[in-house]
PDB file of N, CA and C in Angstrom:
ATOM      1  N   UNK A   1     -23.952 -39.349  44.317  1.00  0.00           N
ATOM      2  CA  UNK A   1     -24.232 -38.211  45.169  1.00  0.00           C
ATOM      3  C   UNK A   1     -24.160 -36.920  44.342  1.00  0.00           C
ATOM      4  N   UNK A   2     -25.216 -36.295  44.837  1.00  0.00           N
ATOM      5  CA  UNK A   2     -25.118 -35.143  43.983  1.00  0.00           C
ATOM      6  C   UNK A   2     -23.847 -33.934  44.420  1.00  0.00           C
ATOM      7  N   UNK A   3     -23.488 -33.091  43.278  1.00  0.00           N
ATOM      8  CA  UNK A   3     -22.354 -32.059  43.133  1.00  0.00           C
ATOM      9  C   UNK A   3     -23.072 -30.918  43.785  1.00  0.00           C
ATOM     10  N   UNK A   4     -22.153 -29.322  43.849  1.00  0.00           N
ATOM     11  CA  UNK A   4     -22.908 -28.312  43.779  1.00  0.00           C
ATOM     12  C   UNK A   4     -23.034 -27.965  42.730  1.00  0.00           C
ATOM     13  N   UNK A   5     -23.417 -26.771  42.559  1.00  0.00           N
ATOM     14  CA  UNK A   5     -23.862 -26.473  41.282  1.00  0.00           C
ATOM     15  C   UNK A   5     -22.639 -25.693  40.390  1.00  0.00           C
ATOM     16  N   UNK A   6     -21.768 -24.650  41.404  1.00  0.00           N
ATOM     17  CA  UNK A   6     -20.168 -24.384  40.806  1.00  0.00           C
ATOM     18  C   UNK A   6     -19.504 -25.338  40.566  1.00  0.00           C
ATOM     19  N   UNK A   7     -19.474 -26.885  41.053  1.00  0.00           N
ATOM     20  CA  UNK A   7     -18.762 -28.224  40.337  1.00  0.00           C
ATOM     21  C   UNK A   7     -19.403 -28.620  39.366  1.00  0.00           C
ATOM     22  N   UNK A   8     -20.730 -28.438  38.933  1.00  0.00           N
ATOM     23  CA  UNK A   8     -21.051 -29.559  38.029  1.00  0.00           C
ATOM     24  C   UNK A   8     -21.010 -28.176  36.878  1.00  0.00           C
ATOM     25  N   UNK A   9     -21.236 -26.981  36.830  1.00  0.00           N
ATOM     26  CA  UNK A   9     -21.340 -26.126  35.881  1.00  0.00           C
ATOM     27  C   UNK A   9     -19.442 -25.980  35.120  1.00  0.00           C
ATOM     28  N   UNK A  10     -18.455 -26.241  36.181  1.00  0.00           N
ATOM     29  CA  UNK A  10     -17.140 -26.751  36.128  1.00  0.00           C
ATOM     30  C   UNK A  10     -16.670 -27.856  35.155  1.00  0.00           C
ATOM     31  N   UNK A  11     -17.257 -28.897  35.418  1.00  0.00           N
ATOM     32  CA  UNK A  11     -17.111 -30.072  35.034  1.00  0.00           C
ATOM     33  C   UNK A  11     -17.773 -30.047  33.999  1.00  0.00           C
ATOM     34  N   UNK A  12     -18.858 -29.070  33.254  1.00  0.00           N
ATOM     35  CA  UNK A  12     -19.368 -29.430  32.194  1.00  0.00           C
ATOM     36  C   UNK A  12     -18.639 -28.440  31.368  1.00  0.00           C
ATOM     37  N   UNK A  13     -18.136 -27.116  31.527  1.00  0.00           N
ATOM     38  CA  UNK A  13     -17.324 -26.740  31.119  1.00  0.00           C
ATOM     39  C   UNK A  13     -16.458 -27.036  29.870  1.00  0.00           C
ATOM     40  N   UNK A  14     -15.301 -28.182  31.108  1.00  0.00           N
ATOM     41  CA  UNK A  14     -14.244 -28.638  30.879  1.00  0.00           C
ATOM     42  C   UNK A  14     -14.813 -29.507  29.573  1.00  0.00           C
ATOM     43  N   UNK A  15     -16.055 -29.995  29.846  1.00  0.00           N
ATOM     44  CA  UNK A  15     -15.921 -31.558  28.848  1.00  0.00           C
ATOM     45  C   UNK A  15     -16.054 -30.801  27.669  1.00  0.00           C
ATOM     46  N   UNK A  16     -16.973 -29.488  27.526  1.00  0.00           N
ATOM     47  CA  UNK A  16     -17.485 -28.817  26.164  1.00  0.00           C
ATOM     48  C   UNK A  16     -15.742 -28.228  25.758  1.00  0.00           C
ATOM     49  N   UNK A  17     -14.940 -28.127  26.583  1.00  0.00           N
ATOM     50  CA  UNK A  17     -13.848 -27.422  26.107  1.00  0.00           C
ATOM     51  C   UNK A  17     -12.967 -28.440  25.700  1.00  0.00           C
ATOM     52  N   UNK A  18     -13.042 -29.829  26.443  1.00  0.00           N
ATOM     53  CA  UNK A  18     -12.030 -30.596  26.165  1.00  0.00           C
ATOM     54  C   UNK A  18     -12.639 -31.398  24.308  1.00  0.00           C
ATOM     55  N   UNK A  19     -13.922 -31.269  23.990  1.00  0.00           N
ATOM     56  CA  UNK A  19     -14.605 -32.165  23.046  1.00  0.00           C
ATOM     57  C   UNK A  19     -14.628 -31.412  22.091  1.00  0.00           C
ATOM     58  N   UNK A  20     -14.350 -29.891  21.957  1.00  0.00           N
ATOM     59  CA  UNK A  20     -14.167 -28.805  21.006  1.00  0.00           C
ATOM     60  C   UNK A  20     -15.772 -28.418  20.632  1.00  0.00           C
ATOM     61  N   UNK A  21     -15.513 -27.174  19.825  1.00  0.00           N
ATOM     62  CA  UNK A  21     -16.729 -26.577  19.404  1.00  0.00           C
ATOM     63  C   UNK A  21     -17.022 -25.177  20.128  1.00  0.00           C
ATOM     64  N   UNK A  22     -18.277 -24.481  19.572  1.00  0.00           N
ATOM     65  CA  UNK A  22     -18.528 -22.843  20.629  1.00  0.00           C
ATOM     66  C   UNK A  22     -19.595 -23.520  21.215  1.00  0.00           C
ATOM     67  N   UNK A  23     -19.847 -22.890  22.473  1.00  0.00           N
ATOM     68  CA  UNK A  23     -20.888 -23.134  22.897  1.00  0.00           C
ATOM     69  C   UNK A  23     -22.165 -23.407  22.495  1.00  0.00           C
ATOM     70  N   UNK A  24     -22.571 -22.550  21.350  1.00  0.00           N
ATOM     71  CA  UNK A  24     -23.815 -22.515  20.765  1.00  0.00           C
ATOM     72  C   UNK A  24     -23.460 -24.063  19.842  1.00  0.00           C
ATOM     73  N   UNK A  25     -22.699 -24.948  19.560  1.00  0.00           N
ATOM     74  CA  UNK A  25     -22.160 -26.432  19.121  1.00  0.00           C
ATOM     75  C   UNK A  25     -23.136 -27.111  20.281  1.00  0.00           C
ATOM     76  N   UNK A  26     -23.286 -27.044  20.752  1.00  0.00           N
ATOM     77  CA  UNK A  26     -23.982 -28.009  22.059  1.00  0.00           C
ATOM     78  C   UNK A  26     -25.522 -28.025  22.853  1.00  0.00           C
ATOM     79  N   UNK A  27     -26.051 -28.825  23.416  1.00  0.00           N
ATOM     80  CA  UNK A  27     -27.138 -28.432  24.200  1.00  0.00           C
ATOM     81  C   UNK A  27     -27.177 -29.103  25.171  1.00  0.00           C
ATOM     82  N   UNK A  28     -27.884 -27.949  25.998  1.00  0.00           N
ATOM     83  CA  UNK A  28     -27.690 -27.977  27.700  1.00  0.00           C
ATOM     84  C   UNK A  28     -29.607 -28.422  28.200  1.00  0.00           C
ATOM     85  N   UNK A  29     -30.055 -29.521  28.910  1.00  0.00           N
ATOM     86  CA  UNK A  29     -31.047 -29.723  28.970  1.00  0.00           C
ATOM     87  C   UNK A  29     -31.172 -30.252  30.512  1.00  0.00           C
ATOM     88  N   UNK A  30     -31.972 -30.708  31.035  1.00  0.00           N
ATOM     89  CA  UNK A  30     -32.587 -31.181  32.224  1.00  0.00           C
ATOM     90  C   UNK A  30     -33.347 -32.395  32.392  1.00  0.00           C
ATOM     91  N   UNK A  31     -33.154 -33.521  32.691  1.00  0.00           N
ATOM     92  CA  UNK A  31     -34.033 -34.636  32.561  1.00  0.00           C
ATOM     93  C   UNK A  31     -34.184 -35.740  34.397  1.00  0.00           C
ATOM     94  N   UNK A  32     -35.464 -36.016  34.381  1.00  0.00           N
ATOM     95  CA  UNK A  32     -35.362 -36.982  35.704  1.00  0.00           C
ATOM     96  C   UNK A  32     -34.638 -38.160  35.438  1.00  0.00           C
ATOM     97  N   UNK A  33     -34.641 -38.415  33.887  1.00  0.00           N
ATOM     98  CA  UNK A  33     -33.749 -40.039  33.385  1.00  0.00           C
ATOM     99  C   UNK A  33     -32.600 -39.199  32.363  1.00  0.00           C
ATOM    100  N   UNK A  34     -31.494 -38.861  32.748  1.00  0.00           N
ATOM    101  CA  UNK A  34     -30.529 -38.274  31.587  1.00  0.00           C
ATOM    102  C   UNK A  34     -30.320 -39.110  30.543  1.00  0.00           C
ATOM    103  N   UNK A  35     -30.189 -40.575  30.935  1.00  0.00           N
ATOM    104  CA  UNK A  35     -29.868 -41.527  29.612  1.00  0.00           C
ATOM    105  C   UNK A  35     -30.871 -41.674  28.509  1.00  0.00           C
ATOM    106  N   UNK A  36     -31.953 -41.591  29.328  1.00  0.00           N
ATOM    107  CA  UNK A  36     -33.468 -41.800  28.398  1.00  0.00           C
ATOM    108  C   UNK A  36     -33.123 -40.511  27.532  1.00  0.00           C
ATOM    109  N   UNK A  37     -32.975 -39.377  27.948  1.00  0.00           N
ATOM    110  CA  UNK A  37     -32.883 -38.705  27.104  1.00  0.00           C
ATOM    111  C   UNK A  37     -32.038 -38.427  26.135  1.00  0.00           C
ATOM    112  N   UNK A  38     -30.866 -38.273  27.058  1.00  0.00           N
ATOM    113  CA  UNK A  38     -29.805 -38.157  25.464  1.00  0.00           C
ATOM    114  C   UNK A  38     -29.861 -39.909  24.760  1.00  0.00           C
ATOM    115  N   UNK A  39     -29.949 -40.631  24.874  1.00  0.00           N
ATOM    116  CA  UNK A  39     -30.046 -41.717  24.005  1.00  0.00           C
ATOM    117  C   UNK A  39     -30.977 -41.777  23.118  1.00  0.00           C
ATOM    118  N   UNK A  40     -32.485 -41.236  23.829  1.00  0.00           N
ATOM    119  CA  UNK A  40     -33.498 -42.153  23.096  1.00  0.00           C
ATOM    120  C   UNK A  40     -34.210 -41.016  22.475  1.00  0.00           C
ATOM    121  N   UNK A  41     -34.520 -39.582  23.723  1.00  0.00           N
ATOM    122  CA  UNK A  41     -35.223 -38.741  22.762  1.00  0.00           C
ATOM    123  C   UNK A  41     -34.490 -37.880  21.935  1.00  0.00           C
ATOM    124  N   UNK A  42     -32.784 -37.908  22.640  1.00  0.00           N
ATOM    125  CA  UNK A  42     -31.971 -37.099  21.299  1.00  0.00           C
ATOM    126  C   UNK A  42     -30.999 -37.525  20.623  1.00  0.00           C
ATOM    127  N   UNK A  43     -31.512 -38.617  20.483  1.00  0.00           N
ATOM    128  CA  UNK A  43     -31.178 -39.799  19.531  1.00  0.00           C
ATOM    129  C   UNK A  43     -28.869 -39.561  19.353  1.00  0.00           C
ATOM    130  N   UNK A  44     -28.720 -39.193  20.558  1.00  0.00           N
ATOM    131  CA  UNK A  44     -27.418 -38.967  21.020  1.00  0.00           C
ATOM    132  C   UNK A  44     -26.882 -40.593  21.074  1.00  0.00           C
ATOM    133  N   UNK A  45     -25.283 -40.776  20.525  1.00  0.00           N
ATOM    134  CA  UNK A  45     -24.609 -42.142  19.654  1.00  0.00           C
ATOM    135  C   UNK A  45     -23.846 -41.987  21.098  1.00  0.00           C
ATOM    136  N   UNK A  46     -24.148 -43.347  22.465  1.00  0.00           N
ATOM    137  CA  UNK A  46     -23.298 -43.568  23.010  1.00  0.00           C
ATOM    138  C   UNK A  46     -21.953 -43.756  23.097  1.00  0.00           C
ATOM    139  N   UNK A  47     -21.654 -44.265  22.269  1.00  0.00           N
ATOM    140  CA  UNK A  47     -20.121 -45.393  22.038  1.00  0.00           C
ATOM    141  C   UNK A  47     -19.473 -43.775  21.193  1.00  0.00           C
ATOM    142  N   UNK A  48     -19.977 -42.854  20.064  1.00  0.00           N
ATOM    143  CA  UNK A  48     -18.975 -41.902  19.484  1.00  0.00           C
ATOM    144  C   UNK A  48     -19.648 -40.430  19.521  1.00  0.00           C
ATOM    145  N   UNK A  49     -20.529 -40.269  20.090  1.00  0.00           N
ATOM    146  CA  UNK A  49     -20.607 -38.473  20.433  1.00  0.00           C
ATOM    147  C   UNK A  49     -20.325 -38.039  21.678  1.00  0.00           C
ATOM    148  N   UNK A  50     -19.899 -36.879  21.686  1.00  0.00           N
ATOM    149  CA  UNK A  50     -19.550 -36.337  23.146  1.00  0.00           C
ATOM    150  C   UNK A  50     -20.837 -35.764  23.974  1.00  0.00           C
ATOM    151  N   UNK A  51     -20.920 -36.088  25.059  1.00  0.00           N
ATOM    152  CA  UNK A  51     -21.792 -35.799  25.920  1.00  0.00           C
ATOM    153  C   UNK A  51     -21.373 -36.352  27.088  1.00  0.00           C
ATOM    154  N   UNK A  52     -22.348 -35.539  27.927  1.00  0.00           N
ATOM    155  CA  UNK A  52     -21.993 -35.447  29.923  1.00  0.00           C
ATOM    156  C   UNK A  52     -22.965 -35.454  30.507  1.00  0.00           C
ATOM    157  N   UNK A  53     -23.264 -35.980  31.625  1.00  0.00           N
ATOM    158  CA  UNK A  53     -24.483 -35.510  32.329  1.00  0.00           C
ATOM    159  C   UNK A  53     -24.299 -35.682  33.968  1.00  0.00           C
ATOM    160  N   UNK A  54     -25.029 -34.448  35.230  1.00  0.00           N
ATOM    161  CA  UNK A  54     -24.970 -34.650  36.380  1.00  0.00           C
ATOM    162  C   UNK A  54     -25.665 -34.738  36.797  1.00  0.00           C
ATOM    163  N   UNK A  55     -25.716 -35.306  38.258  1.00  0.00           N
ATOM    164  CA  UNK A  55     -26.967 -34.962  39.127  1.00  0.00           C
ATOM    165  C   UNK A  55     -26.406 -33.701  40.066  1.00  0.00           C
ATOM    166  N   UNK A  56     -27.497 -32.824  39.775  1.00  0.00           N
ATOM    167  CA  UNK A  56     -27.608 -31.443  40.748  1.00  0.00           C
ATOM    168  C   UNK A  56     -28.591 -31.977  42.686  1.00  0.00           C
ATOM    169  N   UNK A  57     -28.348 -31.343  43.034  1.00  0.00           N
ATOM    170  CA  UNK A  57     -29.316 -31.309  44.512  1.00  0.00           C
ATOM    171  C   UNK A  57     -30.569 -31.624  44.184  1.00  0.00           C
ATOM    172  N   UNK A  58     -31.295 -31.064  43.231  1.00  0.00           N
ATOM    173  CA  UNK A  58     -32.932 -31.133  43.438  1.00  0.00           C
ATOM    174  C   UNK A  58     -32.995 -30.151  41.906  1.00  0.00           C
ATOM    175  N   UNK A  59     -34.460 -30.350  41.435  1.00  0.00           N
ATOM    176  CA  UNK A  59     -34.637 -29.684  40.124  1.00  0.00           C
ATOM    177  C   UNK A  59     -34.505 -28.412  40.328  1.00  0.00           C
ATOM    178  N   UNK A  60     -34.506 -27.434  41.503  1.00  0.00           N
ATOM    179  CA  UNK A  60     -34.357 -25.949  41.319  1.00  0.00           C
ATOM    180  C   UNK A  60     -32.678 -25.731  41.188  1.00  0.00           C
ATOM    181  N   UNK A  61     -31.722 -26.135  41.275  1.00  0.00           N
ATOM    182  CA  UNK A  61     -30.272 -26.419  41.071  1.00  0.00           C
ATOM    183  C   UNK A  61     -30.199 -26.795  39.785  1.00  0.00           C
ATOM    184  N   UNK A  62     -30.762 -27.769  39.512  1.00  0.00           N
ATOM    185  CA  UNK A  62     -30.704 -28.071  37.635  1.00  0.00           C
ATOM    186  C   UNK A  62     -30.868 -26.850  36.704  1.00  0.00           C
ATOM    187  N   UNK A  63     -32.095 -26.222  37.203  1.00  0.00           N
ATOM    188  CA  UNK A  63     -32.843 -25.304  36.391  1.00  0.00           C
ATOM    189  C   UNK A  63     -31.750 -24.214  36.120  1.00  0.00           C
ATOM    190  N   UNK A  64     -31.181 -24.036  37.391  1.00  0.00           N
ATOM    191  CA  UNK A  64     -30.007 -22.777  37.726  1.00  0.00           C
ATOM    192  C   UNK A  64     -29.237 -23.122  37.055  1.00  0.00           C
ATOM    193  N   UNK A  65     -28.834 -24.236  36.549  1.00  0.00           N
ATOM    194  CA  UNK A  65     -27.574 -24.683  35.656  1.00  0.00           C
ATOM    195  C   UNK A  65     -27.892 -24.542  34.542  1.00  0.00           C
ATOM    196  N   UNK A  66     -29.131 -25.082  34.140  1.00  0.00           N
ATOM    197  CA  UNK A  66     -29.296 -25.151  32.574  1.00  0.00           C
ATOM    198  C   UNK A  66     -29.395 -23.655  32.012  1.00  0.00           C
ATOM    199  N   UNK A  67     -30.239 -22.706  32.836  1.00  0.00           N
ATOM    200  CA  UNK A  67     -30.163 -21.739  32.551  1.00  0.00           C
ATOM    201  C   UNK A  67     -29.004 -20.554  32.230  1.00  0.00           C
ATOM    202  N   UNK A  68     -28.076 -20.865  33.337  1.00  0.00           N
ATOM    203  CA  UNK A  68     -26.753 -20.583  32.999  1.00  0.00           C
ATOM    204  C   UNK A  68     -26.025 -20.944  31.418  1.00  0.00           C
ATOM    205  N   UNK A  69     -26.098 -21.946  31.331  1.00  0.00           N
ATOM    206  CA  UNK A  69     -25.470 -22.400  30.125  1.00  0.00           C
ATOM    207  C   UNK A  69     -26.241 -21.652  28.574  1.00  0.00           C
ATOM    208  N   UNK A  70     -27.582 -21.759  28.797  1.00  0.00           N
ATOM    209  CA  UNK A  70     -28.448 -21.644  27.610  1.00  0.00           C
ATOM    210  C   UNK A  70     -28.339 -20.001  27.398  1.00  0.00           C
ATOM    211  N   UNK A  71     -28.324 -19.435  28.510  1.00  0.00           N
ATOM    212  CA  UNK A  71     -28.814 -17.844  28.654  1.00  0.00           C
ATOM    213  C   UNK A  71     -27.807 -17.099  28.950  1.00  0.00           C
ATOM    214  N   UNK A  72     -26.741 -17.725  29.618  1.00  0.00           N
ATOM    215  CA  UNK A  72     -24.973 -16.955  29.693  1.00  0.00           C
ATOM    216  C   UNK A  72     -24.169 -17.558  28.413  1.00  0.00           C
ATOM    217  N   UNK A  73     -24.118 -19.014  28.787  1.00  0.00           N
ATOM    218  CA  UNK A  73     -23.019 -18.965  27.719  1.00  0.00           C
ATOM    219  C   UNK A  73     -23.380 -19.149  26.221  1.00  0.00           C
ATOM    220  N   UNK A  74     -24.711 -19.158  25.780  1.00  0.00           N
ATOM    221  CA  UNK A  74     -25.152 -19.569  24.372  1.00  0.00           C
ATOM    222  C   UNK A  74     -25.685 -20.778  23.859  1.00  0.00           C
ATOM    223  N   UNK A  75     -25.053 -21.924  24.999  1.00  0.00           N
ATOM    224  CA  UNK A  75     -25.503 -22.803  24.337  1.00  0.00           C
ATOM    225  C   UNK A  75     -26.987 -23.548  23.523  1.00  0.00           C
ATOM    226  N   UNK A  76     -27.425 -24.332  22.653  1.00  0.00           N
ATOM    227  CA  UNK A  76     -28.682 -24.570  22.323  1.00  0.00           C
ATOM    228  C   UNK A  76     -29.394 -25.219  23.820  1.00  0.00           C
ATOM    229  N   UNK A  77     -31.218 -25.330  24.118  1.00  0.00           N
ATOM    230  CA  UNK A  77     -31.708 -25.945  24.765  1.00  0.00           C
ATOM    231  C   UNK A  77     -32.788 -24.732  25.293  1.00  0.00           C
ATOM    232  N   UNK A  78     -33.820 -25.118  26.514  1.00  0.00           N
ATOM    233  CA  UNK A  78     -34.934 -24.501  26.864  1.00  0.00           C
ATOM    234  C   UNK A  78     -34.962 -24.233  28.081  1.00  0.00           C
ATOM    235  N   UNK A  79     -35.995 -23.598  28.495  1.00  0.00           N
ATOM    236  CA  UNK A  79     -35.993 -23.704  30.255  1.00  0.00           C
ATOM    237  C   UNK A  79     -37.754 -24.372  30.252  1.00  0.00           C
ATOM    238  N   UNK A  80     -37.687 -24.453  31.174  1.00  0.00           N
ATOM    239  CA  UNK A  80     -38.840 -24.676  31.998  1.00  0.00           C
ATOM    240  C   UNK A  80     -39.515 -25.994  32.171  1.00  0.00           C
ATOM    241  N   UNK A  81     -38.333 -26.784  31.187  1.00  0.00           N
ATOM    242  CA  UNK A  81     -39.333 -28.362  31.322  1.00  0.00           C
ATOM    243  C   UNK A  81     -39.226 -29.138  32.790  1.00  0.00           C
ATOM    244  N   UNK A  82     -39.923 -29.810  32.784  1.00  0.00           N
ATOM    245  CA  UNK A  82     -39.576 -30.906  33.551  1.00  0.00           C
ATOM    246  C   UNK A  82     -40.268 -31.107  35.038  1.00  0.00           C
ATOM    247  N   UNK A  83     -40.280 -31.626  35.745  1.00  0.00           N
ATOM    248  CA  UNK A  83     -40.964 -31.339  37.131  1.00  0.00           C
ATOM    249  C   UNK A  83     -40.089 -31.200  38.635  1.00  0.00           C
ATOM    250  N   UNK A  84     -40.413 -31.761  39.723  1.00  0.00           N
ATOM    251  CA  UNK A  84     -39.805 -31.581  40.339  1.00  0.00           C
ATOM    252  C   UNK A  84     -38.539 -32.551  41.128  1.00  0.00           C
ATOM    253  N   UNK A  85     -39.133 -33.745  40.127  1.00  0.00           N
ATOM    254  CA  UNK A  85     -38.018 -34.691  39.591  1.00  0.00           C
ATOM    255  C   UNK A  85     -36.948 -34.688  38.971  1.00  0.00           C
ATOM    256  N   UNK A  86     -37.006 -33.505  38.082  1.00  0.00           N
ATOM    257  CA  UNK A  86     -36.124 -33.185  37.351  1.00  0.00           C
ATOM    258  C   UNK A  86     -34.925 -32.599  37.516  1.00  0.00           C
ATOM    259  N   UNK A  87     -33.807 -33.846  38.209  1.00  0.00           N
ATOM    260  CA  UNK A  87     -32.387 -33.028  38.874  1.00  0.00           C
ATOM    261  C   UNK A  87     -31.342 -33.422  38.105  1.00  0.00           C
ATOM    262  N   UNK A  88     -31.362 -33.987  36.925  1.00  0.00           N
ATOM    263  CA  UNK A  88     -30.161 -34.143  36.129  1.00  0.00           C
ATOM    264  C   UNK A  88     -29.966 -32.563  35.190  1.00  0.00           C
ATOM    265  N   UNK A  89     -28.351 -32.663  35.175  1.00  0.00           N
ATOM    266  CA  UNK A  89     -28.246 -31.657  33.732  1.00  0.00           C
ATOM    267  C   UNK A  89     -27.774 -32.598  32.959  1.00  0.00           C
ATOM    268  N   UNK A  90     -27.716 -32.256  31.463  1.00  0.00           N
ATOM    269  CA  UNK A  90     -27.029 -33.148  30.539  1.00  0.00           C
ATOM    270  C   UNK A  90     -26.608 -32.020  29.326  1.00  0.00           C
ATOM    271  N   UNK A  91     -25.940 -32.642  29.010  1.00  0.00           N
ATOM    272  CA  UNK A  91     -24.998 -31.204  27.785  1.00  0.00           C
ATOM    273  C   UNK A  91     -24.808 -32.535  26.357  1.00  0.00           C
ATOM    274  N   UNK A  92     -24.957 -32.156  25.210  1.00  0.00           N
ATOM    275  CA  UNK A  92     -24.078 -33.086  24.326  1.00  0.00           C
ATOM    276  C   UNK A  92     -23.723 -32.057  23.248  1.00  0.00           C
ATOM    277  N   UNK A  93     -23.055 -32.500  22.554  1.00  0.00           N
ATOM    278  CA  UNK A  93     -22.823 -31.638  20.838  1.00  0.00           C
ATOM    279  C   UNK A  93     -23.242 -32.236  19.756  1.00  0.00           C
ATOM    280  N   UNK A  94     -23.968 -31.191  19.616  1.00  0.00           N
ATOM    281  CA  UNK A  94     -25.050 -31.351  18.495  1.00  0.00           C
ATOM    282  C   UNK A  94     -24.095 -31.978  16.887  1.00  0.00           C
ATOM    283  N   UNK A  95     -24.891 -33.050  16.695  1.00  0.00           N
ATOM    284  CA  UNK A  95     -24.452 -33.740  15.254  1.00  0.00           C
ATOM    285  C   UNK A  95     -25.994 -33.456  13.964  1.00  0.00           C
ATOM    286  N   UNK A  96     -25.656 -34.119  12.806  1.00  0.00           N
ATOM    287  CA  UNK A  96     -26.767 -34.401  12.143  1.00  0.00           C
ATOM    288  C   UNK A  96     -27.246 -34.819  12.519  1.00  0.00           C
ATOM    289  N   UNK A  97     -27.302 -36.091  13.270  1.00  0.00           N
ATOM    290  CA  UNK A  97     -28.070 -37.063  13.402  1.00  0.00           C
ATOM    291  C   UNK A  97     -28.701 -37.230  14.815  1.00  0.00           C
ATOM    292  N   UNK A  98     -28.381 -35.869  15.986  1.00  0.00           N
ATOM    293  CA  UNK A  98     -28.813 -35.591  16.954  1.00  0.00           C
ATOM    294  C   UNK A  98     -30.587 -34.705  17.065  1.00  0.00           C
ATOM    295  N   UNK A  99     -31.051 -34.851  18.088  1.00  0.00           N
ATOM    296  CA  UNK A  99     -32.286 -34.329  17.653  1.00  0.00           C
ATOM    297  C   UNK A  99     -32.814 -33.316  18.908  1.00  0.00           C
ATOM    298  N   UNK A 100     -33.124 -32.207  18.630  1.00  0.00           N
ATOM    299  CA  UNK A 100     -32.776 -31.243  19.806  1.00  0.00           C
ATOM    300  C   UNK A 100     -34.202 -30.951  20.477  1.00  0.00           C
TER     301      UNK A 100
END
């Protein structure tokens, strides 16, 4: 079930604070499949990198989140992708071997 958007912007927070790094260490993105993405297109290491991901209400709630993160707090990532499918957020910290 999906969060609001003050819980899941909360909860992602915490994980970037609890996993260390500045904000601009991380990226904040939007996907209709979160796993597809941080696994496959950002080549993000299940089992040992830090990363999070939620489901928001609907993609205009996502958008509001990602944007928050990218455009308030610094972190790396874009706006405008995705359609109207698009209700996950996902955050990870950026490694070498991550692909943004």
């Amino acid at each position: 079930m999906a969060k609001s958007k003050e819980v899941i912007i909360k909860e992602i927070m915490a994980h970037i604070k609890s996993r260390g790094g500045k904000y601009s260490d991380w990226y904040v993105g939007i996907a209709s499949d979160a796993r597809a993405r941080l696994f496959n297109d950002h080549n993000v290491n299940e089992e040992s990198d830090a990363w999070i991901y939620r489901e928001a209400g609907d993609s205009e709630v996502a958008r509001e989140i990602e944007e928050y993160f990218v455009n308030t707090l610094g972190t790396d990532g874009g706006s405008g992708g995705g359609d109207h499918t698009t209700k996950f957020v996902y955050a990870y910290k950026k490694k070498s071997h991550t692909t943004e």
